[in-house]
Protein backbone atom coordinates (compact mmCIF):
# COMPACT_ATOMS: atom_id res chain seq x y z
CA UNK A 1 -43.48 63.60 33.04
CA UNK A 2 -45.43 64.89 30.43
CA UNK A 3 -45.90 63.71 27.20
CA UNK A 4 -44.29 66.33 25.05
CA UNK A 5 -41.23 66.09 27.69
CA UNK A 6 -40.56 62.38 27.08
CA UNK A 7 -40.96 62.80 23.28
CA UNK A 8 -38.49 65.51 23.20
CA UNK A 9 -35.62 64.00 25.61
CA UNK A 10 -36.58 60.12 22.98
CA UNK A 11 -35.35 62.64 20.39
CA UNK A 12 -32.46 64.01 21.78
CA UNK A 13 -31.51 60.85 22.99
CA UNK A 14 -32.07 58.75 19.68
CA UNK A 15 -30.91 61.39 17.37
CA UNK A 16 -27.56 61.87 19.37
CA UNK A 17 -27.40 58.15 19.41
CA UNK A 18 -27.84 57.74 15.79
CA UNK A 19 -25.41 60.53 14.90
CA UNK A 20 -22.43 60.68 17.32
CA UNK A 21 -20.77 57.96 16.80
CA UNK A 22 -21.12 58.67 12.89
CA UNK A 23 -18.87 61.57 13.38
CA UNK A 24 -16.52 59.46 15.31
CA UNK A 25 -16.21 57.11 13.17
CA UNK A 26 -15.18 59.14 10.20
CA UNK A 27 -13.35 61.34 11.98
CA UNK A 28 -10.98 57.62 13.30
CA UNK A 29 -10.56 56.18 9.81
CA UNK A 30 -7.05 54.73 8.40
CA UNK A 31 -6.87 55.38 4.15
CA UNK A 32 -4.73 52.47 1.98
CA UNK A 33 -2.85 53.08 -1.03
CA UNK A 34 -0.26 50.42 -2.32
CA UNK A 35 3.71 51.54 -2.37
CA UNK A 36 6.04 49.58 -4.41
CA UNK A 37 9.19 49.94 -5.87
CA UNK A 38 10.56 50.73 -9.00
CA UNK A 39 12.92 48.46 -10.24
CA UNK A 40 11.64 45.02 -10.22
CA UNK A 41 13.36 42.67 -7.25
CA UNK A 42 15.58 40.71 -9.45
CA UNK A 43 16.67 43.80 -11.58
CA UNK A 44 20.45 44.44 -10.89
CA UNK A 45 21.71 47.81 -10.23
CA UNK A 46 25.55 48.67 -11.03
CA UNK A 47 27.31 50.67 -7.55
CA UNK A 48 28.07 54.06 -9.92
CA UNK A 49 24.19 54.23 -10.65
CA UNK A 50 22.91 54.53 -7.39
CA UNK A 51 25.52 57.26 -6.82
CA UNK A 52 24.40 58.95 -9.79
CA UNK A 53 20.95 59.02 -9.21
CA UNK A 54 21.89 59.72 -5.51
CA UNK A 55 23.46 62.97 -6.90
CA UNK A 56 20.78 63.62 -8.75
CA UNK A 57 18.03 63.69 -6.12
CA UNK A 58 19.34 66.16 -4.09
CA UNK A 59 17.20 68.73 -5.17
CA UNK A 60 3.57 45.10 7.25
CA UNK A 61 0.68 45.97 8.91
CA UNK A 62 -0.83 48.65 10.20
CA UNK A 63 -2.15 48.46 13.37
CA UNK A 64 -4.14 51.71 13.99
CA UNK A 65 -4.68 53.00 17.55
CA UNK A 66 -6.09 56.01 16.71
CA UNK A 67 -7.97 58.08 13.84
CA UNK A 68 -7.04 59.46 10.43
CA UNK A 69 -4.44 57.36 9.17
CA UNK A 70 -3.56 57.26 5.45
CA UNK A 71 -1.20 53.70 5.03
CA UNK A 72 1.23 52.78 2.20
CA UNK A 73 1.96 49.28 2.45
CA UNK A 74 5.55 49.52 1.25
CA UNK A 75 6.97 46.69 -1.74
CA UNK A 76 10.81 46.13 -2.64
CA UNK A 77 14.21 45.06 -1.42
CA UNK A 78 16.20 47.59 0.55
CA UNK A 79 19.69 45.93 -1.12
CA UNK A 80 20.57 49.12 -3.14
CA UNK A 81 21.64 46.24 -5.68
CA UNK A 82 18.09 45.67 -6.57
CA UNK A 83 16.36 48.64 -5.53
CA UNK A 84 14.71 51.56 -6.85
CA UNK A 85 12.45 54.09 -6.60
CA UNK A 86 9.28 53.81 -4.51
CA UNK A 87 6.13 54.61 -6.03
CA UNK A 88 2.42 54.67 -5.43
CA UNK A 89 -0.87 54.49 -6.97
CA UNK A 90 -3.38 57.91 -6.53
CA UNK A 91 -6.80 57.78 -7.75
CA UNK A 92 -7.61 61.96 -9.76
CA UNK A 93 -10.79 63.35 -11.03
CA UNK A 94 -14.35 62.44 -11.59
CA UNK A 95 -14.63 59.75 -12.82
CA UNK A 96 -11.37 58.93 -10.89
CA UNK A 97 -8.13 57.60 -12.82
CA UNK A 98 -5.49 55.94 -11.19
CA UNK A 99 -1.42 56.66 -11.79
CA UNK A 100 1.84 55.57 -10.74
CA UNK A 101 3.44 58.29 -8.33
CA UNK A 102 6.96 58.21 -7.24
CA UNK A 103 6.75 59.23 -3.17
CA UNK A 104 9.76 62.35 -2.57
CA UNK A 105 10.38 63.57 0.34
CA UNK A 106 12.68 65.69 -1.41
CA UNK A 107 9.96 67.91 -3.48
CA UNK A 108 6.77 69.50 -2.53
CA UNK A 109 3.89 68.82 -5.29
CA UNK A 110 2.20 66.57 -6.40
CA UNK A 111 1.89 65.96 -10.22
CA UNK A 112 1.35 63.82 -13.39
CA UNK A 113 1.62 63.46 -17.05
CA UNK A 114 -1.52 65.43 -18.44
CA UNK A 115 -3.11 64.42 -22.56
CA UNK A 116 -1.44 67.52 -23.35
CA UNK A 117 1.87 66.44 -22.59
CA UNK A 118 4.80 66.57 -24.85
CA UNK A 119 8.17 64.05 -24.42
CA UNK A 120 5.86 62.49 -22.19
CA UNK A 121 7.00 58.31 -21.93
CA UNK A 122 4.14 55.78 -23.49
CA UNK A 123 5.20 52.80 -21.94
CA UNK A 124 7.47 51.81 -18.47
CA UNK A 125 9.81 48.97 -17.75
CA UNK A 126 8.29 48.87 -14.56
CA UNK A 127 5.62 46.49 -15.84
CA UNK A 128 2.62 49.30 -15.25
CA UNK A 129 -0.07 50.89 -17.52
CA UNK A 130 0.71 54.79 -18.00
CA UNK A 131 -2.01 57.32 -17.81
CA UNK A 132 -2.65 60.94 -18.91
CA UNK A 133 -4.96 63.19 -16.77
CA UNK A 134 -7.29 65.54 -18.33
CA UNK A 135 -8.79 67.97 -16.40
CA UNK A 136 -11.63 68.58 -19.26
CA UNK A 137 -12.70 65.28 -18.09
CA UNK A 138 -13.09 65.51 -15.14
CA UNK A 139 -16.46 66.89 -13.63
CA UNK A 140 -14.15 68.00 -10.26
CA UNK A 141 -11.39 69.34 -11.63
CA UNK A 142 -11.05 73.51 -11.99
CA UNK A 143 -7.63 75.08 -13.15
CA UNK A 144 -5.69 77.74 -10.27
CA UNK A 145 -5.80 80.53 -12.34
CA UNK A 146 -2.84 83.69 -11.45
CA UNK A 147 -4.85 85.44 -9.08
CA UNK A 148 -5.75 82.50 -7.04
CA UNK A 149 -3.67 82.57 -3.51
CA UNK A 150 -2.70 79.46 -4.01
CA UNK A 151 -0.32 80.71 -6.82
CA UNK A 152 1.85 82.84 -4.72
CA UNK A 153 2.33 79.67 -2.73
CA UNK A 154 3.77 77.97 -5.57
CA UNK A 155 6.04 81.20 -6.51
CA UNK A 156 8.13 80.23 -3.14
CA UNK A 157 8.18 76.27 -3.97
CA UNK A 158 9.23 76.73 -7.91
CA UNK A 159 9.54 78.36 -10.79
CA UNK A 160 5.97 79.64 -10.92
CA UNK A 161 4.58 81.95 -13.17
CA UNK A 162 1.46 82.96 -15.11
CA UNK A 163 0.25 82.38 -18.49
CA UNK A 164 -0.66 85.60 -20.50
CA UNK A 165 -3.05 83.54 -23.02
CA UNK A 166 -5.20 81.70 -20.43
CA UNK A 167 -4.22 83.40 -17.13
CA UNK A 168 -3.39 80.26 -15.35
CA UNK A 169 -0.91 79.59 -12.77
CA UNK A 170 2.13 77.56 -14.47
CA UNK A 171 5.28 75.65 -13.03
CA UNK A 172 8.91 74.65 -14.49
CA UNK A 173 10.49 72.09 -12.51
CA UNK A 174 14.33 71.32 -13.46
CA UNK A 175 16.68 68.56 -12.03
CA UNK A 176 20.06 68.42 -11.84
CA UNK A 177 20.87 66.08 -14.96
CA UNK A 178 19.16 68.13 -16.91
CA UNK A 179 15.95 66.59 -16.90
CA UNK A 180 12.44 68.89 -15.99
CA UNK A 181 9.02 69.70 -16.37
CA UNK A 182 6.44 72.07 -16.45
CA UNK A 183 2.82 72.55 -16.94
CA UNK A 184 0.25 74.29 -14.92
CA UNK A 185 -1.60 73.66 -11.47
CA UNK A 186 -5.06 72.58 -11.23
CA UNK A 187 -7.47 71.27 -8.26
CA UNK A 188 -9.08 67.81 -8.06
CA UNK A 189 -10.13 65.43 -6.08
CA UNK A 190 -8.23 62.65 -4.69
CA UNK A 191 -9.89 59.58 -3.64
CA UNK A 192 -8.75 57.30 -1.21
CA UNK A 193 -9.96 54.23 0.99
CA UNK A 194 -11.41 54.78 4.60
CA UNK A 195 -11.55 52.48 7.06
CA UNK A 196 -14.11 53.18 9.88
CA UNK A 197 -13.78 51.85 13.33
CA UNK A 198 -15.74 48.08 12.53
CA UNK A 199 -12.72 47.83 9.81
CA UNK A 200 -15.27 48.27 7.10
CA UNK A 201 -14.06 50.25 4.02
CA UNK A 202 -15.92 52.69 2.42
CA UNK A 203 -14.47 55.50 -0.39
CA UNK A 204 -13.27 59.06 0.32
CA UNK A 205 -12.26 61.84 -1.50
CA UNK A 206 -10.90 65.26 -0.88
CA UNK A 207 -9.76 68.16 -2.96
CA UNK A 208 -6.28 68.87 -3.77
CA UNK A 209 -4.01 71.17 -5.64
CA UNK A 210 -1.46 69.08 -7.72
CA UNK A 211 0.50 70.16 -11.46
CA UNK A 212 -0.75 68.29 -14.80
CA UNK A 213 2.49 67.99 -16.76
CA UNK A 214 2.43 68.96 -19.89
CA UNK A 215 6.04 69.22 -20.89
CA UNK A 216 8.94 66.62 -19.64
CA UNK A 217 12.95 66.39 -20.54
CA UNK A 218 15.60 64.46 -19.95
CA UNK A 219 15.56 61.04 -17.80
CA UNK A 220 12.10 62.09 -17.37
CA UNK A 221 11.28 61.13 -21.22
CA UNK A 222 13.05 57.51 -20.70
CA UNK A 223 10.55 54.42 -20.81
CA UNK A 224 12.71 52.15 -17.93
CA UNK A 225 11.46 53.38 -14.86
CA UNK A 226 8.70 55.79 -16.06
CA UNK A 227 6.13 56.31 -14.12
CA UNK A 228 3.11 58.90 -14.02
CA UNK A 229 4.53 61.80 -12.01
CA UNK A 230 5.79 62.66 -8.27
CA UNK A 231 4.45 62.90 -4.98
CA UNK A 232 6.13 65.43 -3.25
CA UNK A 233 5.82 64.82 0.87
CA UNK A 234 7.30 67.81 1.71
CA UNK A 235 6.40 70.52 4.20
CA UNK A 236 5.57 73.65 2.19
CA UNK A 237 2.03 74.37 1.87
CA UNK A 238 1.26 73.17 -1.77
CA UNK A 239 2.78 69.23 -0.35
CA UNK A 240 -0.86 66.92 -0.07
CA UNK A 241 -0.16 65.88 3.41
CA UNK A 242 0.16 69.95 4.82
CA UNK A 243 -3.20 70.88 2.41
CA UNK A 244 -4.99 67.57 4.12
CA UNK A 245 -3.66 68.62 7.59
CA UNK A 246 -4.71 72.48 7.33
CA UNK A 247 -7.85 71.06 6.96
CA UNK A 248 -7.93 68.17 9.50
CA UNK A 249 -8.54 65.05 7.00
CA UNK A 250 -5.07 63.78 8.11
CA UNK A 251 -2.66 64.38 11.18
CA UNK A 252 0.42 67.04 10.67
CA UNK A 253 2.98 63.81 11.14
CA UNK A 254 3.59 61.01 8.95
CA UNK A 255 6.57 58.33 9.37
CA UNK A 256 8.04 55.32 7.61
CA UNK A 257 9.86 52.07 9.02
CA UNK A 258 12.15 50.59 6.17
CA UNK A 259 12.78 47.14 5.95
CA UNK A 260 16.16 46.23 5.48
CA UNK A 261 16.03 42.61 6.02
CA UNK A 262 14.76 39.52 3.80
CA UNK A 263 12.56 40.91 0.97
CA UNK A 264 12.29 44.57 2.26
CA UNK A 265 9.22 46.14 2.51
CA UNK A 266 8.03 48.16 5.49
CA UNK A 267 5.68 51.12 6.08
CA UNK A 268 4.45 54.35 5.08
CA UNK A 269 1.83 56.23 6.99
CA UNK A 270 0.09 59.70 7.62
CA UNK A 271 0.41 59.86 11.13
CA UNK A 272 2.75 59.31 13.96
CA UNK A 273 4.27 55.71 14.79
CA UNK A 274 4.22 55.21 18.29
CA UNK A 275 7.10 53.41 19.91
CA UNK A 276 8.40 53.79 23.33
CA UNK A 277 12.02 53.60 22.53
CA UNK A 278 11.81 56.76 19.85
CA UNK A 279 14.15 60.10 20.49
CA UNK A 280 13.59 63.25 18.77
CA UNK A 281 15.68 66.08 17.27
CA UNK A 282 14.27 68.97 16.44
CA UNK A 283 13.80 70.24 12.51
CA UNK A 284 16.04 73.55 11.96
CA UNK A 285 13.43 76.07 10.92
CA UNK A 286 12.94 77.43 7.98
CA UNK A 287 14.13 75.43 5.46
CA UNK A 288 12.95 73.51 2.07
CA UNK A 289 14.07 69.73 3.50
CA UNK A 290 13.70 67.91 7.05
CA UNK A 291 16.95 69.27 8.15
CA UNK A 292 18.48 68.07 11.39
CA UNK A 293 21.57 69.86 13.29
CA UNK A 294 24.17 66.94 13.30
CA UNK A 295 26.72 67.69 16.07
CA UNK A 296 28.94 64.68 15.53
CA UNK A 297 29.95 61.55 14.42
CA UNK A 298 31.66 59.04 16.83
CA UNK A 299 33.16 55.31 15.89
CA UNK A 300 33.03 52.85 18.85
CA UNK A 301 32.35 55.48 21.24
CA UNK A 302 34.94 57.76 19.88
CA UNK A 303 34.37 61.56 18.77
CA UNK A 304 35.15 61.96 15.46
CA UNK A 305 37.61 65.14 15.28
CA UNK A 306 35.56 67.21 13.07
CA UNK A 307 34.92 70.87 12.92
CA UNK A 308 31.09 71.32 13.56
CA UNK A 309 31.14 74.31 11.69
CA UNK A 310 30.80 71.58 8.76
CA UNK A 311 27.56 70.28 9.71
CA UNK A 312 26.28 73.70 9.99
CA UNK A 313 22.93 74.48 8.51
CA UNK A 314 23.28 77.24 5.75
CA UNK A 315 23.42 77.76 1.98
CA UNK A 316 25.53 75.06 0.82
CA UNK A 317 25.76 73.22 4.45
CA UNK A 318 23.61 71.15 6.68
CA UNK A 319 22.35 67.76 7.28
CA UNK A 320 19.42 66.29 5.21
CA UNK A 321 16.87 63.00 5.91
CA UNK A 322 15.95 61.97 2.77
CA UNK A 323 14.72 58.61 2.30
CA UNK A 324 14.62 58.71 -1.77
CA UNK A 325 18.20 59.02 -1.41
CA UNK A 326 19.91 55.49 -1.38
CA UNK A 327 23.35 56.21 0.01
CA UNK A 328 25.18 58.51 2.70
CA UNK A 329 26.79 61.15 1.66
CA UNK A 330 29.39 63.61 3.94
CA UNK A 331 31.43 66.71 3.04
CA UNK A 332 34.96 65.83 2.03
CA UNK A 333 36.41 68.18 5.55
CA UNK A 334 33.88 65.19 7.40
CA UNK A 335 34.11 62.00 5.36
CA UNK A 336 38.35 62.21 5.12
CA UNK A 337 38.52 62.34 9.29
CA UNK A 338 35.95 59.66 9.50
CA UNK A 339 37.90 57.11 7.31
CA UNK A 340 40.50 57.64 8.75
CA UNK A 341 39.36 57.11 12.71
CA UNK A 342 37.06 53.89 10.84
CA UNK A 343 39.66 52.33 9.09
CA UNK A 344 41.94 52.63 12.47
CA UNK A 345 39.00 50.87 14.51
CA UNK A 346 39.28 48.13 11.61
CA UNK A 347 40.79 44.86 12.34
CA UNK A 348 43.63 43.87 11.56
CA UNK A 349 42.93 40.59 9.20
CA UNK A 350 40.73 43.21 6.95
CA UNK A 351 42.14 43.67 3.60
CA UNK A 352 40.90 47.24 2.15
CA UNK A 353 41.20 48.44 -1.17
CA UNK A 354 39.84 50.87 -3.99
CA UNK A 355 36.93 49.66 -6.27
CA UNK A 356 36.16 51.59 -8.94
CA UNK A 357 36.67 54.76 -6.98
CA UNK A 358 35.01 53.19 -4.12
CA UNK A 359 36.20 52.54 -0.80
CA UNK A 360 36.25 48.48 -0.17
CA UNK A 361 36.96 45.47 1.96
CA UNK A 362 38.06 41.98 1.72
CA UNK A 363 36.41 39.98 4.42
CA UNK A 364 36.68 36.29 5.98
CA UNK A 365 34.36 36.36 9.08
CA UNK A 366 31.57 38.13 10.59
CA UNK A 367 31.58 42.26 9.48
CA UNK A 368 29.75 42.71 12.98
CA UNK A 369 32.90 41.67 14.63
CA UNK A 370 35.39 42.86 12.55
CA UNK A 371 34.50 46.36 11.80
CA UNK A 372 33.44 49.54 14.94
CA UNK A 373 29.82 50.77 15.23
CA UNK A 374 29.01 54.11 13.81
CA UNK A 375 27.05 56.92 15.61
CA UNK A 376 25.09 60.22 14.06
CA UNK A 377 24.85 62.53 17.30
CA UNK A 378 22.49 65.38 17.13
CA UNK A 379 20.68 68.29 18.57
CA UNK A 380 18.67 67.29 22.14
CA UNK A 381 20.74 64.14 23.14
CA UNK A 382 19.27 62.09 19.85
CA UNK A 383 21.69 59.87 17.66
CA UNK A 384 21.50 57.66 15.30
CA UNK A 385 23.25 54.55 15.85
CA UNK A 386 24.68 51.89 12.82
CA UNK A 387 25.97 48.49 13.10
CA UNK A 388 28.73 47.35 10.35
CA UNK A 389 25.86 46.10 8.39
CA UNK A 390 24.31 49.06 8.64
CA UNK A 391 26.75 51.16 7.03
CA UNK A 392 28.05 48.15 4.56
CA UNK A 393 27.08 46.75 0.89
CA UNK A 394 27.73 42.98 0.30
CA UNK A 395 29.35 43.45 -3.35
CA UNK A 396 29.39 39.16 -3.15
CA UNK A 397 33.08 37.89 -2.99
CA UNK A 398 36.44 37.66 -4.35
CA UNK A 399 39.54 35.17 -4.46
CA UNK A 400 36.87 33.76 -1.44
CA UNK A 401 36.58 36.47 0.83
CA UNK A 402 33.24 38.55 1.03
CA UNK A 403 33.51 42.22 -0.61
CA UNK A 404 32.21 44.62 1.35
CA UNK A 405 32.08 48.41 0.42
CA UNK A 406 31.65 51.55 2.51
CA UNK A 407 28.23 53.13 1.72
CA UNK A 408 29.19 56.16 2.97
CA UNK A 409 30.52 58.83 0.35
CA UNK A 410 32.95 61.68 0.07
CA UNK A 411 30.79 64.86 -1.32
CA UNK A 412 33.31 66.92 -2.46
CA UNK A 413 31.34 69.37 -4.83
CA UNK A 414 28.79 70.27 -2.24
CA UNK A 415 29.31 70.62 2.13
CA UNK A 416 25.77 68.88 2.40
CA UNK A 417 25.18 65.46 4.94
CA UNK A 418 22.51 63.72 3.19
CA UNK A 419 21.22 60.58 5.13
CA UNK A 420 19.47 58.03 2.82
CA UNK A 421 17.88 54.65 3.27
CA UNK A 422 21.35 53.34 4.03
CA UNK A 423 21.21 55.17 6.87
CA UNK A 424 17.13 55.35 7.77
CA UNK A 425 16.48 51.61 7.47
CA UNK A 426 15.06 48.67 10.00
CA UNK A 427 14.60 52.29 12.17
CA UNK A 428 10.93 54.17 12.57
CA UNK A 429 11.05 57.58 11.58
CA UNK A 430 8.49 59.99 12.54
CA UNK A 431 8.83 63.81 10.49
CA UNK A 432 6.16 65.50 13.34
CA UNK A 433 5.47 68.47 11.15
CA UNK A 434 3.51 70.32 13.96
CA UNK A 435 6.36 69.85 16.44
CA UNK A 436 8.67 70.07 13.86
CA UNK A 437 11.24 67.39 14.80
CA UNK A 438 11.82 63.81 13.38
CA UNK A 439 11.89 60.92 16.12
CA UNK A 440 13.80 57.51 15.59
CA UNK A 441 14.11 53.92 16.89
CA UNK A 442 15.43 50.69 15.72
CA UNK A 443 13.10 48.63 15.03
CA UNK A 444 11.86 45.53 13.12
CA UNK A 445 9.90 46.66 10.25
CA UNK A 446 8.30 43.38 9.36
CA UNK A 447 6.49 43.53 12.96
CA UNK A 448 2.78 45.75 13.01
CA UNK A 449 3.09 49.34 14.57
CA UNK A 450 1.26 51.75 16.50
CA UNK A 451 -0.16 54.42 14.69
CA UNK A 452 -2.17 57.55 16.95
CA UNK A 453 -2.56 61.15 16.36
CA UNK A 454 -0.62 63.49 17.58
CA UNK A 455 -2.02 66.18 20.49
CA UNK A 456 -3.29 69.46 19.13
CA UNK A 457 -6.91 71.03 17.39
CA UNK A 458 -5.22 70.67 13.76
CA UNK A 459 -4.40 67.01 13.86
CA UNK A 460 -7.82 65.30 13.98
CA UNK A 461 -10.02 64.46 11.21
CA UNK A 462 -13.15 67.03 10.55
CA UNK A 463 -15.85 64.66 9.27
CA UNK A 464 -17.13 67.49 7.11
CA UNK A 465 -14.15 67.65 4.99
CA UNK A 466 -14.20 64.23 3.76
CA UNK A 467 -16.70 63.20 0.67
CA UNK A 468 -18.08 60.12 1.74
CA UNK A 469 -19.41 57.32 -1.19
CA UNK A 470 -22.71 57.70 -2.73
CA UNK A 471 -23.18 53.58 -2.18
CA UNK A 472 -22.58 54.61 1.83
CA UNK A 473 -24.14 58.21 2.36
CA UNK A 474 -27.38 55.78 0.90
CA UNK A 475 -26.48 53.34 3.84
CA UNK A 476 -26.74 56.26 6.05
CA UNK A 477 -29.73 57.88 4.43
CA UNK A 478 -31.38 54.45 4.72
CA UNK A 479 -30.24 53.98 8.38
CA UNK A 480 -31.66 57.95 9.46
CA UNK A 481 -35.17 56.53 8.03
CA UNK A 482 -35.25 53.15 10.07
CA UNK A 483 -34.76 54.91 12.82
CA UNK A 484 -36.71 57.83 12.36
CA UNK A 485 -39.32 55.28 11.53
CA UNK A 486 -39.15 53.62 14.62
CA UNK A 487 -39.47 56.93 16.62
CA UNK A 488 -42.43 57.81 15.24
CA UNK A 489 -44.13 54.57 16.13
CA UNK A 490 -42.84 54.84 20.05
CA UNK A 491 -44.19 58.31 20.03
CA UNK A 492 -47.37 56.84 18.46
CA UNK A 493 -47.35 54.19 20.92
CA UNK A 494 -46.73 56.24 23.93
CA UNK A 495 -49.33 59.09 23.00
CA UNK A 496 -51.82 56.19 23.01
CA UNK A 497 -50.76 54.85 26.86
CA UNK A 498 -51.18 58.73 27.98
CA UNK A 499 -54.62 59.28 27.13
CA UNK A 500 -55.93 55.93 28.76
């Protein structure tokens, strides 16, 4: 073979060598950010709160088998007793800043509290350090002005409109106690932790479109659970997990397993759980939340007689999975023929009674044995199915006997099914964005899972859109010249054998 030959095939073969699996490594990377939650464990919660804040909404391992995986290890006690929000930490800007995110899957954006910020909280209960972003300090950051595209995107998720001083794209967000904020969008970079395939960690970053706060109201303004803003894991365009998707950082999927046993906990991940024991229903198109079609609701086997024209998706109908929501909630025309067929299946030695407006029990032996199971059926053969304990909250005891209440609750203002972490816990729940369905399974959310990304183009990571640290594109750069290095000296070498 000639000379020139050999050299050139060395080259191909050590350059493809030397780069390849560089690609594949960042393009099979899990990212970590830490989930906890927002009351502290041993904080007390009073039964009419959580349905308040309930009402309000509306609006531990990872074990990765496959690539681009973003984990929140999640903190907190599922007992709605001593639960509260969950919340995050996300690193902003350049040099990066870290705040306190709530996670809703309710909402679409994400934002936080910017320096401007008026009725803005300066301290939280929670026990956390509050921070202001500033987009002047920030070396990455660049305001969406009016005429930006990404504007009319944020038209169709809220009140969007543009400022006539400054020309820049503005939002008013406004809850249903009153509460709100506004401000204006702005792009940044968000910086997370990769790890490659030898379980080393190295620092990414991508750019995102979020809203800087400067304006809040309400229960927004109150110090006790404050926190820096929201992370909205929705599935409109403007949500972080569809802009990282569209652009193939992160898979189109992400799911959660809720621990509902011991201290709680569980897991939080952009990608797609993989269990073989999970069913799927598919997502009704076309609306703002992961809507399911729920068909019907059966105690120990039995159909519940209710007109499915309730569970109808439509204006003011349909069935929601929201896992910031702590309770179950049903429309009064489904709720008052499920007590009815629940508290028949009941036995006998169960005293039941009216708490505070709440629906309660008297027990003296095992709730498992006493009380029916409960089953969600839906679209495509899926359901949902919930023990006693499942559907249950231990209010302690009374003259002796444990006091149980129903966690289910009568909606009688609205005709909306919303399904909360009463409902969602020890289960794996997969919202597959680019199937659109949500999958389910029971399982035990202390125990590691199988993370992989789903089939298609869309859903693997594109090494080029990731910013990789300085401290490891140096590791690289030093790696290319070792190597380079040593080519040269086998072409050197072989160049010499040639001519003998």
């Amino acid at each position: 073979m000639p000379a020139f030959l050999y050299a050139g095939f060395l080259l191909i073969f050590l350059y493809t060598s030397l780069f390849f699996p560089v690609v594949f490594v960042y393009s099979s990377f899990p990212v970590t950010l830490t989930l906890e939650r927002a009351f502290p464990a041993n904080h007390k919660v009073q039964f009419e709160q959580l349905k308040v804040r309930d009402k309000v909404r509306r609006g531990r391992f990872l074990q990765s088998s496959g690539g681009g995986i973003v984990n929140f290890p999640v903190d907190g006690s599922p007992d709605p007793f001593t639960v509260g929000l969950y919340f995050t930490r996300v690193k902003l800007g350049s040099p990066p800043k870290e705040f306190y995110v709530q996670i809703d899957t309710g909402s679409d954006i994400l934002w936080v509290a910017c320096e401007s910020c008026q009725g803005c909280p300066k301290s939280s209960g929670l026990g956390i350090q509050l921070e202001l972003y500033g987009p002047r300090s920030s070396s990455s950051a660049s305001l969406i002005s009016c005429s930006n595209e990404i504007c009319s995107l944020a038209v169709q998720t809220a009140e969007a409109g543009c400022s006539s001083q400054n020309n820049q794209c503005k939002y008013t967000f406004q809850y249903g106690d009153g509460s709100g904020t506004s401000g204006f969008f702005v792009s940044d970079e968000l910086y997370f932790d990769a790890i490659v395939g030898d379980s080393s960690t190295v620092n990414s970053s991508a750019p995102v479109v979020f809203g800087c706060s400067d304006y809040q109201s309400g229960d927004l303004t109150k110090p006790d659970r404050a926190v820096d803003g929201i992370f909205g894991f929705g599935q409109h365009e403007l949500s972080v997990i569809s802009q990282l998707s569209s652009r193939g950082i992160t898979p189109k999927v992400f799911s959660h397993c809720l621990k509902g046993k011991d201290n709680g906990g569980g897991i939080l991940v952009l990608g797609e759980i993989v269990e073989p024991g999970i069913v799927y229903s598919p997502l009704v198109p076309s609306q703002p939340h992961y809507n399911l079609n729920l068909q019907s609701i059966s105690v120990n086997g039995q159909i519940v007689p209710i007109d499915p024209a309730v569970f109808e998706t439509s204006r003011n109908r349909g069935t929601i999975v929201d896992s910031g929501t702590t309770l179950a909630y049903l429309p009064e025309e489904a709720y008052n023929p499920f007590f009815t067929v629940l508290t028949a299946a009941v036995s006998q030695s169960v005293r039941s009674f009216i708490l505070k407006g709440n629906e309660c029990f008297l027990v003296t032996g095992s709730v498992n044995e006493l009380f029916p199971s409960v089953a969600f059926n839906f679209a495509g053969g899926a359901s949902i199915g919930l023990k006693p304990g499942d559907y249950l909250i231990s209010q302690g005891y009374l003259d002796g006997a444990a006091l149980w209440c129903l966690g289910f609750q009568k909606d009688s203002g609205q005709g909306i099914t919303i399904l909360g972490d009463l409902v969602l816990k020890d289960k794996i729940f997969v919202y597959d964005l680019g199937r659109q369905r949500i999958g389910w399974a029971d399982y035990d959310c202390s125990q590691s899972v199988n993370v992989s990304l789903a089939t298609g183009k869309d859903e693997f990571i594109n090494a080029a859109q990731i910013s990789v640290s300085s401290s490891t594109q140096a590791g690289l750069y030093k790696l290319v010249q070792i190597i380079t290095g040593s080519f040269l000296v086998h072409i050197f070498i072989f160049s010499r054998l040639t001519s003998l």
